[in-house]
C-alpha atoms as a PDB file:
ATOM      1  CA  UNK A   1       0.000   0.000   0.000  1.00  0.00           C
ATOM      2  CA  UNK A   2       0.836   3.679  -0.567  1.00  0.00           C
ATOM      3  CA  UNK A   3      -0.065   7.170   0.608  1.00  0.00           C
ATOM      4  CA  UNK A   4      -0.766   9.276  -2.183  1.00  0.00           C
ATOM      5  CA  UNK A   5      -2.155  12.854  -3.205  1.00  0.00           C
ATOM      6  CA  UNK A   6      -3.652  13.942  -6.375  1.00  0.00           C
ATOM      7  CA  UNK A   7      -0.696  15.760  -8.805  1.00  0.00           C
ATOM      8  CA  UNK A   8      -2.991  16.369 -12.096  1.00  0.00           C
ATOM      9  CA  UNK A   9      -4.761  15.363 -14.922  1.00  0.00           C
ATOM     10  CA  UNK A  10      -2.212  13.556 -18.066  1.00  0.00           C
ATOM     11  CA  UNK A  11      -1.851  16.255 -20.571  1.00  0.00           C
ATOM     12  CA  UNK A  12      -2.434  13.542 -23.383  1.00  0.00           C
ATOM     13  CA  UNK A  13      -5.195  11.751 -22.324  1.00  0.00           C
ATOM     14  CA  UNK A  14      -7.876  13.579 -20.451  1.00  0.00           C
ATOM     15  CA  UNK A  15      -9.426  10.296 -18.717  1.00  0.00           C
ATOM     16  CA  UNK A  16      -5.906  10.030 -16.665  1.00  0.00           C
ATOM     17  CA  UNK A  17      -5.629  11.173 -13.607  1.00  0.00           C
ATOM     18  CA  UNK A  18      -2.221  10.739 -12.020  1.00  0.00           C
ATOM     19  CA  UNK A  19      -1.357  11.153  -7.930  1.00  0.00           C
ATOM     20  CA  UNK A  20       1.777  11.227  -6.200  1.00  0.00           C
ATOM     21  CA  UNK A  21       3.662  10.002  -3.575  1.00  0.00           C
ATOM     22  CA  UNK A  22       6.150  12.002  -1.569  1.00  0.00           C
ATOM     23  CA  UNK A  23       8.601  10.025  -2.740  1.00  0.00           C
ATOM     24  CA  UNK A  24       7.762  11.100  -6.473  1.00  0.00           C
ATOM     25  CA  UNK A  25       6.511   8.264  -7.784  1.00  0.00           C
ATOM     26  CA  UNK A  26       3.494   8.449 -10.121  1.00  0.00           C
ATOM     27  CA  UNK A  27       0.335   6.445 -10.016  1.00  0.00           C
ATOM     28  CA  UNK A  28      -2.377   6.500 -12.058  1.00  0.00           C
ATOM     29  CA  UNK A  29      -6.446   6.031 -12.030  1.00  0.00           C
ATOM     30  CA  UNK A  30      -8.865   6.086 -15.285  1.00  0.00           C
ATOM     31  CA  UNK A  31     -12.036   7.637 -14.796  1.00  0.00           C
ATOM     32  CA  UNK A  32     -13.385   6.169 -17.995  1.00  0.00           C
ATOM     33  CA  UNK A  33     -13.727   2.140 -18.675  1.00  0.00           C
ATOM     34  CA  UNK A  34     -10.044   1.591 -18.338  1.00  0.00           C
ATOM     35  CA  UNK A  35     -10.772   1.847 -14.182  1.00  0.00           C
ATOM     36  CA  UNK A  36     -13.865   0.377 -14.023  1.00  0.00           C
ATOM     37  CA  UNK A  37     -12.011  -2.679 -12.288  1.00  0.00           C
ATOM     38  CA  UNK A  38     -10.570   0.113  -9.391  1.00  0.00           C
ATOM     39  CA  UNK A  39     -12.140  -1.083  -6.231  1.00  0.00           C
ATOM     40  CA  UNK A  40     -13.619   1.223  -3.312  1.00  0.00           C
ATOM     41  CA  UNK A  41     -14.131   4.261  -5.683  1.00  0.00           C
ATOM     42  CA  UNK A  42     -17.463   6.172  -4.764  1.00  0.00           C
ATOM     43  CA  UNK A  43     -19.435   8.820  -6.362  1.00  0.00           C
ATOM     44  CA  UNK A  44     -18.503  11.168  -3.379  1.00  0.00           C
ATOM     45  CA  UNK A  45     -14.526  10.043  -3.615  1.00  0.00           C
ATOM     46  CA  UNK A  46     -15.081  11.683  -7.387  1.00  0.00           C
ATOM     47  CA  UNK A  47     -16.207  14.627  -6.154  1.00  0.00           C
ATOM     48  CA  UNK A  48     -13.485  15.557  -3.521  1.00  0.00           C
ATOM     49  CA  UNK A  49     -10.187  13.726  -3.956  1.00  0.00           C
ATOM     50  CA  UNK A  50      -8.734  17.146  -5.109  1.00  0.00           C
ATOM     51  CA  UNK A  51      -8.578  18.123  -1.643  1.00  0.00           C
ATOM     52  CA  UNK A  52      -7.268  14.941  -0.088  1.00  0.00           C
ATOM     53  CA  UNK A  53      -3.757  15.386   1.491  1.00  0.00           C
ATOM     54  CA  UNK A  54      -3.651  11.439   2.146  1.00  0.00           C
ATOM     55  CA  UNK A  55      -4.955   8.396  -0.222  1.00  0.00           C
ATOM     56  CA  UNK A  56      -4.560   5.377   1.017  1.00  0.00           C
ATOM     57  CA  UNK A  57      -3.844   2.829  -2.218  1.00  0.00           C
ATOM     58  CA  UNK A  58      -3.110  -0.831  -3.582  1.00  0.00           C
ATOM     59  CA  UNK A  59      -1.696  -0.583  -6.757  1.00  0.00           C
ATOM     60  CA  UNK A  60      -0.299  -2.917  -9.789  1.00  0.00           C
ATOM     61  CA  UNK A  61       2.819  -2.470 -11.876  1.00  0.00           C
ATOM     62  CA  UNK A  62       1.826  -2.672 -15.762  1.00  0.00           C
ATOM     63  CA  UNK A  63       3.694  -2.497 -18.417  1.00  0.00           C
ATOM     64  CA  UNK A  64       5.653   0.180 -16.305  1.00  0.00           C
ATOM     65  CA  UNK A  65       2.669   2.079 -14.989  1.00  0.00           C
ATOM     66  CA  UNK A  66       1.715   1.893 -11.703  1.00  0.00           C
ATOM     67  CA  UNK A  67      -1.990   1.515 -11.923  1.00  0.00           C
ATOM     68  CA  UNK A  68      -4.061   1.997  -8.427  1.00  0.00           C
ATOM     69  CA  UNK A  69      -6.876  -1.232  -8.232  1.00  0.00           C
ATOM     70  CA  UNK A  70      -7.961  -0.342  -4.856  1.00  0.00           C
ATOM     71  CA  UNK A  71      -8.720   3.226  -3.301  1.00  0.00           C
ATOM     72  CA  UNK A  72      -8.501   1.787   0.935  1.00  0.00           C
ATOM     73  CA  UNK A  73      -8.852   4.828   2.378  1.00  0.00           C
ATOM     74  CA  UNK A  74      -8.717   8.958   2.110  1.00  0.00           C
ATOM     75  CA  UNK A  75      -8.653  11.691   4.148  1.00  0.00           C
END
């Protein structure tokens, strides 16, 4: 698992959104049907996770991507 804040949206594809760790490494969640198999994520976690300072994640290494399947926790 790791901590994680939101950084931005992927300047080449819009449906990418891509959140940090304070270590700098990248992580990244689709909001289209790329992530529909992302576990935990709500209607309301859509609607704030700009704010969150802490994201609690389980995540995959694909193809050199670090995808996020599970959202645990956020704060």
């Amino acid at each position: 698992m790791k901590d994680v804040f939101f950084k931005c949206v992927s300047d080449e594809d819009s449906c990418e959104y891509i959140f940090q760790n304070t270590a700098g490494e990248e992580f990244c969640l689709y909001s289209d049907s790329r992530g529909h198999l992302t576990k935990n994520i709500t209607p309301h976690f859509w609607d704030s996770f700009y704010f969150y300072k802490k994201i609690k994640i389980e995540y995959k290494n694909l193809d050199g991507k670090n995808l996020i399947t599970k959202v645990v926790s956020y704060k």
